[in-house]
PDB file of N, CA and C in Angstrom:
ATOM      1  N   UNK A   1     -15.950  -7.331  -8.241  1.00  0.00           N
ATOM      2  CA  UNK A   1     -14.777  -8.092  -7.866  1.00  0.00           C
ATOM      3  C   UNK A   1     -14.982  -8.714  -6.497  1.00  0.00           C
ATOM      4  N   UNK A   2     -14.509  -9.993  -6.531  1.00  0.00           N
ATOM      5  CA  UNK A   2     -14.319 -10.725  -4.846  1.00  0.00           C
ATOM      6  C   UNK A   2     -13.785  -9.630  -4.239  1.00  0.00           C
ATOM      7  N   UNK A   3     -14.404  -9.419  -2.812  1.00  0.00           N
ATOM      8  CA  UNK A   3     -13.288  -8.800  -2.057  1.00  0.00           C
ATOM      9  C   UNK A   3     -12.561  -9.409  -0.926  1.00  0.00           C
ATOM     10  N   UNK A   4     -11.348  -8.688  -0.743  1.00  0.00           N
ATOM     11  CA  UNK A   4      -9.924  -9.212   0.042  1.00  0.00           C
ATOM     12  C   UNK A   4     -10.369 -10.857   0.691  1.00  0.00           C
ATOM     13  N   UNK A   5     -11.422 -10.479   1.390  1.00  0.00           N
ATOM     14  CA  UNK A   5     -12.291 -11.545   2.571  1.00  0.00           C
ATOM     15  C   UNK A   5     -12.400 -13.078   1.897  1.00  0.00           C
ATOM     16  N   UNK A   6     -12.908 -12.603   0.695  1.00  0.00           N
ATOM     17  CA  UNK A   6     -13.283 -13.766  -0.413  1.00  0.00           C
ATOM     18  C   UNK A   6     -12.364 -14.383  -0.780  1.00  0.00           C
ATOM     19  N   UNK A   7     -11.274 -13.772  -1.277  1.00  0.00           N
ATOM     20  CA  UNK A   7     -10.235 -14.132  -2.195  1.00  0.00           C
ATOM     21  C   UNK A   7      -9.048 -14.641  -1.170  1.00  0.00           C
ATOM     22  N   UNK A   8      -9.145 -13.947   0.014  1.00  0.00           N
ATOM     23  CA  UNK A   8      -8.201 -14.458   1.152  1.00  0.00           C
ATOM     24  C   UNK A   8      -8.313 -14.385   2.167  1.00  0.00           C
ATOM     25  N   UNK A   9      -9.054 -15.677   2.400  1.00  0.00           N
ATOM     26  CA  UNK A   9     -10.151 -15.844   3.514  1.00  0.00           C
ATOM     27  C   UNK A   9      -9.681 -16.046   4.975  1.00  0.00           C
ATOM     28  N   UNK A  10      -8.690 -15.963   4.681  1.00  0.00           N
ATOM     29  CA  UNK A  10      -8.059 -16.404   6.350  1.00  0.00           C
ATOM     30  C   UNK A  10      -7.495 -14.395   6.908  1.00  0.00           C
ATOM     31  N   UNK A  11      -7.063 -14.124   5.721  1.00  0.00           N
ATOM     32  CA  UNK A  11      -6.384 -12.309   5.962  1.00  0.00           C
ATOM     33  C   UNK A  11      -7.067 -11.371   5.681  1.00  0.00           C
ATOM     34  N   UNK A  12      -7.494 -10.489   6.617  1.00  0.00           N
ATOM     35  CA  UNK A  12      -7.755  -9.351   6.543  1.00  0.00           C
ATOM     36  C   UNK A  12      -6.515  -8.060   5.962  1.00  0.00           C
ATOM     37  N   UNK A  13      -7.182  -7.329   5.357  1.00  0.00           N
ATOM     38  CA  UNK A  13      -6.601  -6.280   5.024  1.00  0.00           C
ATOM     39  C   UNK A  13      -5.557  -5.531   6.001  1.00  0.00           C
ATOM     40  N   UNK A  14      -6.007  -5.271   7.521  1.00  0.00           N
ATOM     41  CA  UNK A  14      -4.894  -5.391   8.491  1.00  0.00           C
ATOM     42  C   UNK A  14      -3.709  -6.515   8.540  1.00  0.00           C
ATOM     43  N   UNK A  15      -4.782  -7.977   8.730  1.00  0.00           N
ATOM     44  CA  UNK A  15      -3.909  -9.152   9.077  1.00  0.00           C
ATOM     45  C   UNK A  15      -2.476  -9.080   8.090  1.00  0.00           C
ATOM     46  N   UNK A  16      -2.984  -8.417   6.015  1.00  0.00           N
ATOM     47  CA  UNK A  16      -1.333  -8.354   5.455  1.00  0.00           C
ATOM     48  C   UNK A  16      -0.603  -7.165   5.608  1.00  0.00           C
ATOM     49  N   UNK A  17      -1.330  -6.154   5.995  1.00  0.00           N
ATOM     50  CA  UNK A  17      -0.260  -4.953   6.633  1.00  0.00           C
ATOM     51  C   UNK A  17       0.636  -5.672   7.597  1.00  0.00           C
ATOM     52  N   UNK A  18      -0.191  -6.166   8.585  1.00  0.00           N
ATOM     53  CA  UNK A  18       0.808  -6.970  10.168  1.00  0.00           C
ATOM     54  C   UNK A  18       1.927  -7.729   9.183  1.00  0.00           C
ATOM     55  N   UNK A  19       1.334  -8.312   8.460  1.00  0.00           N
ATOM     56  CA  UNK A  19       2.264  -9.630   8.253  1.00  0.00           C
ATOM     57  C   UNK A  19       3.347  -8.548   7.252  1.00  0.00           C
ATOM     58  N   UNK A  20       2.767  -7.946   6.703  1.00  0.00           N
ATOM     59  CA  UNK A  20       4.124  -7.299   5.848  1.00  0.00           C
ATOM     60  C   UNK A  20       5.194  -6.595   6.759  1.00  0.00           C
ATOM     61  N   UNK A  21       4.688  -5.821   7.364  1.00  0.00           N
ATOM     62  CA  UNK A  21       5.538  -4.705   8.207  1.00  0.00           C
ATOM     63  C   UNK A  21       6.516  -6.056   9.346  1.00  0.00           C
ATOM     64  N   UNK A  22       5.340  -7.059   9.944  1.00  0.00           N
ATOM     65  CA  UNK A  22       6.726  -8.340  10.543  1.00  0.00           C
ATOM     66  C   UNK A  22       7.904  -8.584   9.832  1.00  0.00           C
ATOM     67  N   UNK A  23       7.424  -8.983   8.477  1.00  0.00           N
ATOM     68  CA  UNK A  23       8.481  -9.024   7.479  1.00  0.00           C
ATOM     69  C   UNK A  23       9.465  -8.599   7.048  1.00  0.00           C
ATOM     70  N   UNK A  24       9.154  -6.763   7.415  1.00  0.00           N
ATOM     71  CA  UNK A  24      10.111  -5.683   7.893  1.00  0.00           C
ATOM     72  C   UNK A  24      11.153  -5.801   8.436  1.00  0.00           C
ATOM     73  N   UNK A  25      10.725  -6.439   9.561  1.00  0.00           N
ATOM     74  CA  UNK A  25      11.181  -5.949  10.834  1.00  0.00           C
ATOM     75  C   UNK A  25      12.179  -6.982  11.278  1.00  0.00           C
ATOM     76  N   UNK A  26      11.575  -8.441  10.786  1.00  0.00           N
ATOM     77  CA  UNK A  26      12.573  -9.354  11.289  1.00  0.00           C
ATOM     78  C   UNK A  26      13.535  -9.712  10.203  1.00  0.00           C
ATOM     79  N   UNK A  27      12.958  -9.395   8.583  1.00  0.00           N
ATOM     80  CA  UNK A  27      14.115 -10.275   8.072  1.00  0.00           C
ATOM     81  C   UNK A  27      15.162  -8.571   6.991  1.00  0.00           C
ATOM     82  N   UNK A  28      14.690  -7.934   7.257  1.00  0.00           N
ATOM     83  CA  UNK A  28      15.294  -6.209   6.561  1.00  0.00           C
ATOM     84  C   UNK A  28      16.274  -5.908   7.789  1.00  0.00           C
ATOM     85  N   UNK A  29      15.535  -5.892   9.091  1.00  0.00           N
ATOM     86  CA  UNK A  29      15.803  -5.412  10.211  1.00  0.00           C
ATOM     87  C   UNK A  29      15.538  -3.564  10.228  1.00  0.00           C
ATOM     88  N   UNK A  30      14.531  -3.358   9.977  1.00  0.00           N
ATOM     89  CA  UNK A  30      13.692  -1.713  10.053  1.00  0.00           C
ATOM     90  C   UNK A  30      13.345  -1.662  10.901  1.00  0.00           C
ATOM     91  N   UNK A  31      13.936  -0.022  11.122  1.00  0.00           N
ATOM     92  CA  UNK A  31      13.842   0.575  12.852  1.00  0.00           C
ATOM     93  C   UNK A  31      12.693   0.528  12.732  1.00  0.00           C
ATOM     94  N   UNK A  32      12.297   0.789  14.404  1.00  0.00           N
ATOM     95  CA  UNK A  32      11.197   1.442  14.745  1.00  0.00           C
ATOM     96  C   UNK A  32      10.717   2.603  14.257  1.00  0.00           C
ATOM     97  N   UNK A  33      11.272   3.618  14.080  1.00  0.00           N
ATOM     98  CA  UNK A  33      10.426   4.624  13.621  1.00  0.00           C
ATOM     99  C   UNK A  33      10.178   4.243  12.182  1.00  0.00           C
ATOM    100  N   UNK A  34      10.949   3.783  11.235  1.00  0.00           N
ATOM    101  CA  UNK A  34      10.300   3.477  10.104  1.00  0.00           C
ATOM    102  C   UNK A  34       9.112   2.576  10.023  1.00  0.00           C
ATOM    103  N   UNK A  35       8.848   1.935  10.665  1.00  0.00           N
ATOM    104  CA  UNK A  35       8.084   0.803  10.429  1.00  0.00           C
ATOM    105  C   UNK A  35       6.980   2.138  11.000  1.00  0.00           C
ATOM    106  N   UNK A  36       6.498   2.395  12.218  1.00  0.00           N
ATOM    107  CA  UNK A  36       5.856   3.233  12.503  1.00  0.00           C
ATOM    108  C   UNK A  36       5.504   3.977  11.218  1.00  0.00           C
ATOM    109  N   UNK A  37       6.241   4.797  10.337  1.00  0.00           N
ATOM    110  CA  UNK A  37       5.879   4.975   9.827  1.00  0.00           C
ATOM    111  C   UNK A  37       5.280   5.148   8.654  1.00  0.00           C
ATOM    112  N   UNK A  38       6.160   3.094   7.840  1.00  0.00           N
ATOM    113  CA  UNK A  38       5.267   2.807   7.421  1.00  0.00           C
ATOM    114  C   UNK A  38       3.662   2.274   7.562  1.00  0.00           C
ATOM    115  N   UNK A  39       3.334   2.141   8.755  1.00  0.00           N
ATOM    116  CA  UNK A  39       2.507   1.609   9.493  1.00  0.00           C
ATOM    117  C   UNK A  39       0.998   2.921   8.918  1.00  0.00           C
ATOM    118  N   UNK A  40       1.635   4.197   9.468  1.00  0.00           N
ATOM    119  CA  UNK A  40       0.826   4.829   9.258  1.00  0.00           C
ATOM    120  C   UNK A  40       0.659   5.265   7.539  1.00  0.00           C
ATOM    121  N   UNK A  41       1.395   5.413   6.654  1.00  0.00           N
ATOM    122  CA  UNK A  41       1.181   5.356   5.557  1.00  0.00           C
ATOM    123  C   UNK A  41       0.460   3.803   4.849  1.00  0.00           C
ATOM    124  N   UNK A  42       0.373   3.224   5.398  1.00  0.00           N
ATOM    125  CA  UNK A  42      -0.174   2.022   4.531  1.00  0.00           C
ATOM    126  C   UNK A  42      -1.903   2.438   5.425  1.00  0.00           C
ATOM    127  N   UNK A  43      -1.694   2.708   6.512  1.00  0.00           N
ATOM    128  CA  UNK A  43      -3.453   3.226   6.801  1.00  0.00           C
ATOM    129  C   UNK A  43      -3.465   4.227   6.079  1.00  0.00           C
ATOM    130  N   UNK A  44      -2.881   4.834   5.398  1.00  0.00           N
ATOM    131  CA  UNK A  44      -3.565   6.097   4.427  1.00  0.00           C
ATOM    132  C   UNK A  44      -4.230   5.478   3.188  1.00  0.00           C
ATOM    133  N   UNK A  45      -3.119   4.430   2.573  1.00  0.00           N
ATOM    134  CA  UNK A  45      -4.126   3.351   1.562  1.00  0.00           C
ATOM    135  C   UNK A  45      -5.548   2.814   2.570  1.00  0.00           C
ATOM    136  N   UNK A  46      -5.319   2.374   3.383  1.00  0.00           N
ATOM    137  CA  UNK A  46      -6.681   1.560   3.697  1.00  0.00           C
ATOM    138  C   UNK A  46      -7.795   2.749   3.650  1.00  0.00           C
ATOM    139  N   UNK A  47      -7.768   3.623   4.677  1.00  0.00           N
ATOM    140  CA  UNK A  47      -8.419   5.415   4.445  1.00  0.00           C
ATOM    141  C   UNK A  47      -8.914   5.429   2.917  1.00  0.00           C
ATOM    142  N   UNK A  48      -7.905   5.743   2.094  1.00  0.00           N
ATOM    143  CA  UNK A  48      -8.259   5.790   0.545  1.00  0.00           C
ATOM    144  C   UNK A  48      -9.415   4.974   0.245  1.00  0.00           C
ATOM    145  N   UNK A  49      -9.308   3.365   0.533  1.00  0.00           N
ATOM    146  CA  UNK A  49      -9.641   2.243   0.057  1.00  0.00           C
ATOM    147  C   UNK A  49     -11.200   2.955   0.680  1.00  0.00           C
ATOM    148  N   UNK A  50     -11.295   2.902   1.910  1.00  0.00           N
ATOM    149  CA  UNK A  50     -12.651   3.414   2.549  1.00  0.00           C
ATOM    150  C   UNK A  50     -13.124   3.879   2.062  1.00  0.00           C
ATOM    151  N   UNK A  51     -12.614   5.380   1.624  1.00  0.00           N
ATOM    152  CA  UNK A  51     -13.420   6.547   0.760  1.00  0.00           C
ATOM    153  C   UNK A  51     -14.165   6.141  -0.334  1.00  0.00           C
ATOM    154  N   UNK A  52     -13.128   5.133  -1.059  1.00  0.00           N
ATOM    155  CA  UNK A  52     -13.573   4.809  -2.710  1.00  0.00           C
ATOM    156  C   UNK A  52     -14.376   3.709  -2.688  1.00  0.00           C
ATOM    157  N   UNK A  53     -14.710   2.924  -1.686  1.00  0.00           N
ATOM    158  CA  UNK A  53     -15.604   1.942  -1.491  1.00  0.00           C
ATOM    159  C   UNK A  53     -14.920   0.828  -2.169  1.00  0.00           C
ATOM    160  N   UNK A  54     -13.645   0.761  -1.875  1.00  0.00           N
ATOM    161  CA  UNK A  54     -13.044  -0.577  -2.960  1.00  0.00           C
ATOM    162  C   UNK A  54     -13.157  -1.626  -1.485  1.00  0.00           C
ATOM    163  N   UNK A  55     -12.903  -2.903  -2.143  1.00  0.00           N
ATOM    164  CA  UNK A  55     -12.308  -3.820  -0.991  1.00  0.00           C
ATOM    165  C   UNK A  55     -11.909  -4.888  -1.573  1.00  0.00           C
ATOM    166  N   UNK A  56     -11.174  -4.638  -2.514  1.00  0.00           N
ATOM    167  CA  UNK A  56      -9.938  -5.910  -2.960  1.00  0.00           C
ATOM    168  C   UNK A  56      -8.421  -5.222  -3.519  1.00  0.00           C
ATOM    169  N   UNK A  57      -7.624  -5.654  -3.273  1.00  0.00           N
ATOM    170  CA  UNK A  57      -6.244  -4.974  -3.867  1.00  0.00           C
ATOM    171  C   UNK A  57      -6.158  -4.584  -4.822  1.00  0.00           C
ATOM    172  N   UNK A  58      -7.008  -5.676  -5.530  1.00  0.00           N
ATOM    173  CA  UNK A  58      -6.678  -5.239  -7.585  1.00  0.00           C
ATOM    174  C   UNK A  58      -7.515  -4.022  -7.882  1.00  0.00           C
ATOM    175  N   UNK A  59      -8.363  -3.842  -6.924  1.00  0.00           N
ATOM    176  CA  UNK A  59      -9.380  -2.585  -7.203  1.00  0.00           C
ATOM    177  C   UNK A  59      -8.764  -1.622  -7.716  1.00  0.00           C
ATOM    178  N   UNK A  60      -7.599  -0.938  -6.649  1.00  0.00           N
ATOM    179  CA  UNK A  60      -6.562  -0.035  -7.071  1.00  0.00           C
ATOM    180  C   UNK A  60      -6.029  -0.015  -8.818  1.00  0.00           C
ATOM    181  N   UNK A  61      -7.107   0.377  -9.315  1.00  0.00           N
ATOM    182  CA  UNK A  61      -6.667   0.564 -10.838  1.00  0.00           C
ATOM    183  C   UNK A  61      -5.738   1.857 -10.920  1.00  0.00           C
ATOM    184  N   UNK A  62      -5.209   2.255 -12.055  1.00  0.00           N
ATOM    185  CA  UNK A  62      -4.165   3.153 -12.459  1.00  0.00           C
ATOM    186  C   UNK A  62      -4.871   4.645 -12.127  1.00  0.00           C
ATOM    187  N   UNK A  63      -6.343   5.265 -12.431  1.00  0.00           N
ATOM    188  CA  UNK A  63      -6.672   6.446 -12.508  1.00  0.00           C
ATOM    189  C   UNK A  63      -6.849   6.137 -10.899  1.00  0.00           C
ATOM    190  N   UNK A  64      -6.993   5.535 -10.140  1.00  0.00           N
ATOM    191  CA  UNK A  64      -7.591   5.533  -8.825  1.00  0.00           C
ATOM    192  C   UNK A  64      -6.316   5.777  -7.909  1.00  0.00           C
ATOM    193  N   UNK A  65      -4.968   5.092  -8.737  1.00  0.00           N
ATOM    194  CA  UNK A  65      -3.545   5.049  -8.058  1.00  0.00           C
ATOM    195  C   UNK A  65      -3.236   6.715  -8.241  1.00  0.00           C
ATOM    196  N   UNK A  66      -3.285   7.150  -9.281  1.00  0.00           N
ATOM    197  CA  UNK A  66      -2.942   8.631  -9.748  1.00  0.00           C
ATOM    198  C   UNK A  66      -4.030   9.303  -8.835  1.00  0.00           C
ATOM    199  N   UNK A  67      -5.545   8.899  -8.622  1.00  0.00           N
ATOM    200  CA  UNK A  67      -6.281   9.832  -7.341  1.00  0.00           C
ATOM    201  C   UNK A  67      -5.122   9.685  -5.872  1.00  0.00           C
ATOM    202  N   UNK A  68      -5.085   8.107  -5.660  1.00  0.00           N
ATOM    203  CA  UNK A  68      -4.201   8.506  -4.068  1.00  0.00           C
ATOM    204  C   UNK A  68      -2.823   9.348  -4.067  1.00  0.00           C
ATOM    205  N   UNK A  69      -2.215   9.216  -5.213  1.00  0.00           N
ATOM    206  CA  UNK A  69      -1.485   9.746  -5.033  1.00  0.00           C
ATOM    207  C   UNK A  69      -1.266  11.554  -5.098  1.00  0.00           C
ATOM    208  N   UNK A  70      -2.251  12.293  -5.901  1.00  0.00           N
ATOM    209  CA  UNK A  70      -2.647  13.458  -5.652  1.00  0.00           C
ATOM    210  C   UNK A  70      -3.380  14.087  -4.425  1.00  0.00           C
ATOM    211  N   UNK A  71      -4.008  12.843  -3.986  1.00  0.00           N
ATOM    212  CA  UNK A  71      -4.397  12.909  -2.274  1.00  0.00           C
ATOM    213  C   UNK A  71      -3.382  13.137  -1.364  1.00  0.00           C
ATOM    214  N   UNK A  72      -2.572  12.849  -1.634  1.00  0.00           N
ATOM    215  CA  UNK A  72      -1.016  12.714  -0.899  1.00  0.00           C
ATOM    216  C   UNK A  72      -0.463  13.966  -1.041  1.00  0.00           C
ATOM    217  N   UNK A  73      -0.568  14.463  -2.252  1.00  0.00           N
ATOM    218  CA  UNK A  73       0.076  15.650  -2.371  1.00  0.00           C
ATOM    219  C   UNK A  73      -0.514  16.638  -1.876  1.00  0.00           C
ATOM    220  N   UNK A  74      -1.918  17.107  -1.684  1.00  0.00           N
ATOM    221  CA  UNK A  74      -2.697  17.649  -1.510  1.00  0.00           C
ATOM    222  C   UNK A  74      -2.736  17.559   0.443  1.00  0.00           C
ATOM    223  N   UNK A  75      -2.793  16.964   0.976  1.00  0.00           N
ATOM    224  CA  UNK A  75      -2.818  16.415   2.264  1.00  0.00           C
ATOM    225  C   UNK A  75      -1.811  17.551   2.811  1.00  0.00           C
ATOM    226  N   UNK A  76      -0.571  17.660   1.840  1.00  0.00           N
ATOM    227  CA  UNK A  76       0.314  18.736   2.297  1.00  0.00           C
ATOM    228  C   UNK A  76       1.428  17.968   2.602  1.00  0.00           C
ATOM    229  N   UNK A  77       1.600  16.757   2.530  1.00  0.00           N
ATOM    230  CA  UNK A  77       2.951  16.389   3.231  1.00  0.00           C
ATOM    231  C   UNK A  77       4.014  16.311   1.820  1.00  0.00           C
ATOM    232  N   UNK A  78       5.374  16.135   2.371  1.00  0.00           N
ATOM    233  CA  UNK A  78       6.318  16.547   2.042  1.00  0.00           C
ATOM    234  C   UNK A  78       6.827  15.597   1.052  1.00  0.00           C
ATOM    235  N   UNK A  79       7.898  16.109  -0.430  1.00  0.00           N
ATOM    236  CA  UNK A  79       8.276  15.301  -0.689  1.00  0.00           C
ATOM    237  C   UNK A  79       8.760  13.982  -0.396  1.00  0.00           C
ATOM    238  N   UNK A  80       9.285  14.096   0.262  1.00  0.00           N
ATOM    239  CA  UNK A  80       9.997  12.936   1.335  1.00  0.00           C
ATOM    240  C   UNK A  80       9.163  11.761   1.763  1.00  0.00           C
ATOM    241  N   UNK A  81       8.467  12.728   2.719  1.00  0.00           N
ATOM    242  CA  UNK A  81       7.095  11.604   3.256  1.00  0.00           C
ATOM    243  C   UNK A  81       6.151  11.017   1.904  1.00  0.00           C
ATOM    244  N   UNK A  82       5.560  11.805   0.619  1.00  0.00           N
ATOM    245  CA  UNK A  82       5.367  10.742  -0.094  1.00  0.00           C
ATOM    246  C   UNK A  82       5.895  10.183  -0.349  1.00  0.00           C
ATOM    247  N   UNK A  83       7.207  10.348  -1.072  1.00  0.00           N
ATOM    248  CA  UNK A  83       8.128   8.982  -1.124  1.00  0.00           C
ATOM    249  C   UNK A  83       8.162   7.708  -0.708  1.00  0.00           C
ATOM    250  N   UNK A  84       8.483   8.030   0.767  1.00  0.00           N
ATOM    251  CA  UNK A  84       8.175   7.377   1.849  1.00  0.00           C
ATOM    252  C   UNK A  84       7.033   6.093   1.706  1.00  0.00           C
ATOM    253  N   UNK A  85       5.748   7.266   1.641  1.00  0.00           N
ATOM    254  CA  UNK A  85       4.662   6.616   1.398  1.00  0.00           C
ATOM    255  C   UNK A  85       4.546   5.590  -0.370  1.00  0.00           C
ATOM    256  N   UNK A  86       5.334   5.925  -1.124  1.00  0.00           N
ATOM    257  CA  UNK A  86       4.868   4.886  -2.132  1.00  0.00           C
ATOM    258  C   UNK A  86       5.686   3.459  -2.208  1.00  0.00           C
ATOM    259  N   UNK A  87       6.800   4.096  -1.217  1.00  0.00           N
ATOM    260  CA  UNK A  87       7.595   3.344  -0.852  1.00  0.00           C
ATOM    261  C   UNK A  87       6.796   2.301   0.029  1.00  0.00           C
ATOM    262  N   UNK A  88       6.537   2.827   0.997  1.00  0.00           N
ATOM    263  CA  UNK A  88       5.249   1.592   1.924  1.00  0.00           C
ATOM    264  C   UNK A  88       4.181   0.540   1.063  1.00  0.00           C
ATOM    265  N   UNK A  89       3.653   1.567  -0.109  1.00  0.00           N
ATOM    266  CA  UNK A  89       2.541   0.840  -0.904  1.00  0.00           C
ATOM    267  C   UNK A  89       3.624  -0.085  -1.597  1.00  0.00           C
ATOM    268  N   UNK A  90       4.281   0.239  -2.804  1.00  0.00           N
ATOM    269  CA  UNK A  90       4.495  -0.863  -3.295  1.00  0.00           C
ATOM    270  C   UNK A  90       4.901  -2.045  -2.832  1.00  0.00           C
ATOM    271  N   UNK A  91       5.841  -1.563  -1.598  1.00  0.00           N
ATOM    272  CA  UNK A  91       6.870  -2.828  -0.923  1.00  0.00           C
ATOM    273  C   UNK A  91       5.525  -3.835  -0.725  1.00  0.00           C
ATOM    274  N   UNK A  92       4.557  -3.263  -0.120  1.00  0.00           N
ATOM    275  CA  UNK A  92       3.046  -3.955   0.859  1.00  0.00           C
ATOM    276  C   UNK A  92       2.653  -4.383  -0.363  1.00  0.00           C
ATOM    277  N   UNK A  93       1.991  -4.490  -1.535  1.00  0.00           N
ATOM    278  CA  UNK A  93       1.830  -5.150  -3.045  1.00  0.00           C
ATOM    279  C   UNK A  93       2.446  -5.693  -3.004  1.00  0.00           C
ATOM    280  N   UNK A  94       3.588  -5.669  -3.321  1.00  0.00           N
ATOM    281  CA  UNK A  94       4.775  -6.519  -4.016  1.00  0.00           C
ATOM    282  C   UNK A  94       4.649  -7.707  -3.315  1.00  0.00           C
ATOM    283  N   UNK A  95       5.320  -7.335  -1.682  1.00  0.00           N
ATOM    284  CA  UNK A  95       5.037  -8.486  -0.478  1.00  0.00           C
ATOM    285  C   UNK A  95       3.445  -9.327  -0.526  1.00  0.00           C
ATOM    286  N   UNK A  96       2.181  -9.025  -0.712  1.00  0.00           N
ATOM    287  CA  UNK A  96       1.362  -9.597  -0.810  1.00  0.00           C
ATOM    288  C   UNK A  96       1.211 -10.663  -2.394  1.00  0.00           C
ATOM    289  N   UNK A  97       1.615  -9.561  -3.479  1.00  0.00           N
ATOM    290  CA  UNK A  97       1.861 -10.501  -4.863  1.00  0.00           C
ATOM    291  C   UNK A  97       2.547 -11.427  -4.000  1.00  0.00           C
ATOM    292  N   UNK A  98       4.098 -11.590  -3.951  1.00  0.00           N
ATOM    293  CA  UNK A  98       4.206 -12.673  -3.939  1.00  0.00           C
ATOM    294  C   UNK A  98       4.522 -13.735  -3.089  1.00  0.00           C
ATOM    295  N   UNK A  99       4.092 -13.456  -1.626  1.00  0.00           N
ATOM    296  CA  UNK A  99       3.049 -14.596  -0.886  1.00  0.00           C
ATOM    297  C   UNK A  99       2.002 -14.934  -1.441  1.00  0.00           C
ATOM    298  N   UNK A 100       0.970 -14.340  -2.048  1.00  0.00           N
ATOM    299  CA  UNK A 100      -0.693 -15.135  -2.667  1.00  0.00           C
ATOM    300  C   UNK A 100      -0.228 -15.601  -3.939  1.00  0.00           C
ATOM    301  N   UNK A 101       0.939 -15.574  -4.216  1.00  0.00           N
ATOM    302  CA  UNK A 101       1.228 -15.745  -5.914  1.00  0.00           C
ATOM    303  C   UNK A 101       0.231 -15.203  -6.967  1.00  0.00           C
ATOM    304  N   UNK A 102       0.550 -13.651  -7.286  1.00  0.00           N
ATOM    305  CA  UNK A 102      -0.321 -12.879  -8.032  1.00  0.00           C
ATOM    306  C   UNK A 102       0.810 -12.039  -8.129  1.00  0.00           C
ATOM    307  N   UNK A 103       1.307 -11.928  -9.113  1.00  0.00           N
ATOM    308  CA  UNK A 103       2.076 -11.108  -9.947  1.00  0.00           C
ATOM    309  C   UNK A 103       1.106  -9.677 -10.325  1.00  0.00           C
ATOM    310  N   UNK A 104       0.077  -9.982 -10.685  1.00  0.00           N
ATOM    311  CA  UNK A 104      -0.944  -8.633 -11.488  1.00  0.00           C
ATOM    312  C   UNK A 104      -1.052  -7.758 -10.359  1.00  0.00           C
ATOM    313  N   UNK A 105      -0.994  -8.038  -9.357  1.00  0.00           N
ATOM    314  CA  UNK A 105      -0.884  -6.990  -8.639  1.00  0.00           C
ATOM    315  C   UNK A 105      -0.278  -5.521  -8.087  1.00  0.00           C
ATOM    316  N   UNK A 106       0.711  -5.880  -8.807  1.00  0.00           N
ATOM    317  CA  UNK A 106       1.935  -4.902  -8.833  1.00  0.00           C
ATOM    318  C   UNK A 106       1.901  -3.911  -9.667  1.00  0.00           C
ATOM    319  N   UNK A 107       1.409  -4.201 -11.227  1.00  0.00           N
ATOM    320  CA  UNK A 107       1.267  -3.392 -12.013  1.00  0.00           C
ATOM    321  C   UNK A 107       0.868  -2.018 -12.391  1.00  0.00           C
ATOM    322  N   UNK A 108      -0.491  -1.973 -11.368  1.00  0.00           N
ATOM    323  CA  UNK A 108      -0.654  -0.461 -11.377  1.00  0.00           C
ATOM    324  C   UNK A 108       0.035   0.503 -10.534  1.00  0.00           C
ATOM    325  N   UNK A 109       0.800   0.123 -10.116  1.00  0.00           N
ATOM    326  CA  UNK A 109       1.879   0.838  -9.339  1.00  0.00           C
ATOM    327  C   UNK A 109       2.997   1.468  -9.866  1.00  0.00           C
ATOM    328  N   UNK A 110       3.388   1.287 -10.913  1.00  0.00           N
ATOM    329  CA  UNK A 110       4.555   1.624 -12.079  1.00  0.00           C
ATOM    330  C   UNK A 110       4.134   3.012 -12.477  1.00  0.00           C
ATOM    331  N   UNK A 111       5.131   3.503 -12.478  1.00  0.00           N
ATOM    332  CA  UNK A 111       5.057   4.558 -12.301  1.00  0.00           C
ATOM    333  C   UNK A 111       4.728   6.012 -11.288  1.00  0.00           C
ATOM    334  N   UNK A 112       5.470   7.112 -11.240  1.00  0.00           N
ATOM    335  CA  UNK A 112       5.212   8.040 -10.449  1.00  0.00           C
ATOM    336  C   UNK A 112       5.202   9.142 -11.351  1.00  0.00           C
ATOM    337  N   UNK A 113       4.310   9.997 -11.266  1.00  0.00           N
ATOM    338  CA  UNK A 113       4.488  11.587 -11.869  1.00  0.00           C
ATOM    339  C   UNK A 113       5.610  12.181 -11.263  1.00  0.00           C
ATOM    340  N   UNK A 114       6.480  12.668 -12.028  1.00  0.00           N
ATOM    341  CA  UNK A 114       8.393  13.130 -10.971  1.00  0.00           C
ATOM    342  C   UNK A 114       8.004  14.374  -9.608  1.00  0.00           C
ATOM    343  N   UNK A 115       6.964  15.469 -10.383  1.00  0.00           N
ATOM    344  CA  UNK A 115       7.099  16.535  -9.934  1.00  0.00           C
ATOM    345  C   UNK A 115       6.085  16.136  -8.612  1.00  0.00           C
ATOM    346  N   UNK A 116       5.755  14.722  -8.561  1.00  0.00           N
ATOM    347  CA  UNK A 116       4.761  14.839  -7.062  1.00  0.00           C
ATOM    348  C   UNK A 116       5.591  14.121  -5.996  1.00  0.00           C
ATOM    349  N   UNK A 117       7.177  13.922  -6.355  1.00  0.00           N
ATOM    350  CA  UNK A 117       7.836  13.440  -5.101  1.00  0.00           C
ATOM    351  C   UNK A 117       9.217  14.110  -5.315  1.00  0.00           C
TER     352      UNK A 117
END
């Protein structure tokens, strides 16, 4: 697969975190500590992304979404905070679908196993 660089050559993988979490901030109006901490949950995707050697969004296939998210659980943090955290991922998808106009992006995200949040 192209990665991020290729396919969106002007944004880095940071550059649409920044631009999502701005997005946050000016037109939601999300505190500071949330954004903070979506900030740090969306570096837990990039972390992930590292480990697995991906480097395009769509990479994130369904068995790879069900790995981060057992990573999450495993990590030890709290219902809540995953939540939290899938809450960060999808909004950050969703927001990138549809600025690049890519709908497919979203898809492997559907769904949560109940008992891991």
């Amino acid at each position: 697969m192209d990665s991020i660089e290729n396919r969106l050559p002007k944004e880095s993988m940071q550059d649409l975190m920044d631009d999502y979490l701005t997005m946050l901030q000016v037109h939601s109006g999300c505190a500071a500590n949330t954004l903070a901490a979506y900030r740090r949950d969306l570096r837990k995707l990039v972390d992930f992304f590292q480990q697995e050697g991906l480097t395009d969004l769509q990479s994130l296939t369904k068995p790879l979404w069900v790995e981060f998210l057992g990573s999450l659980k495993k990590s030890g943090l709290s219902s809540s905070s995953i939540a939290r955290c899938l809450a960060a991922v999808r909004g950050f998808y969703k927001h990138v679908a549809a600025s690049q106009g890519n709908s497919g992006l979203e898809g492997v995200l559907k769904g949560t196993p109940k008992q891991w949040v």
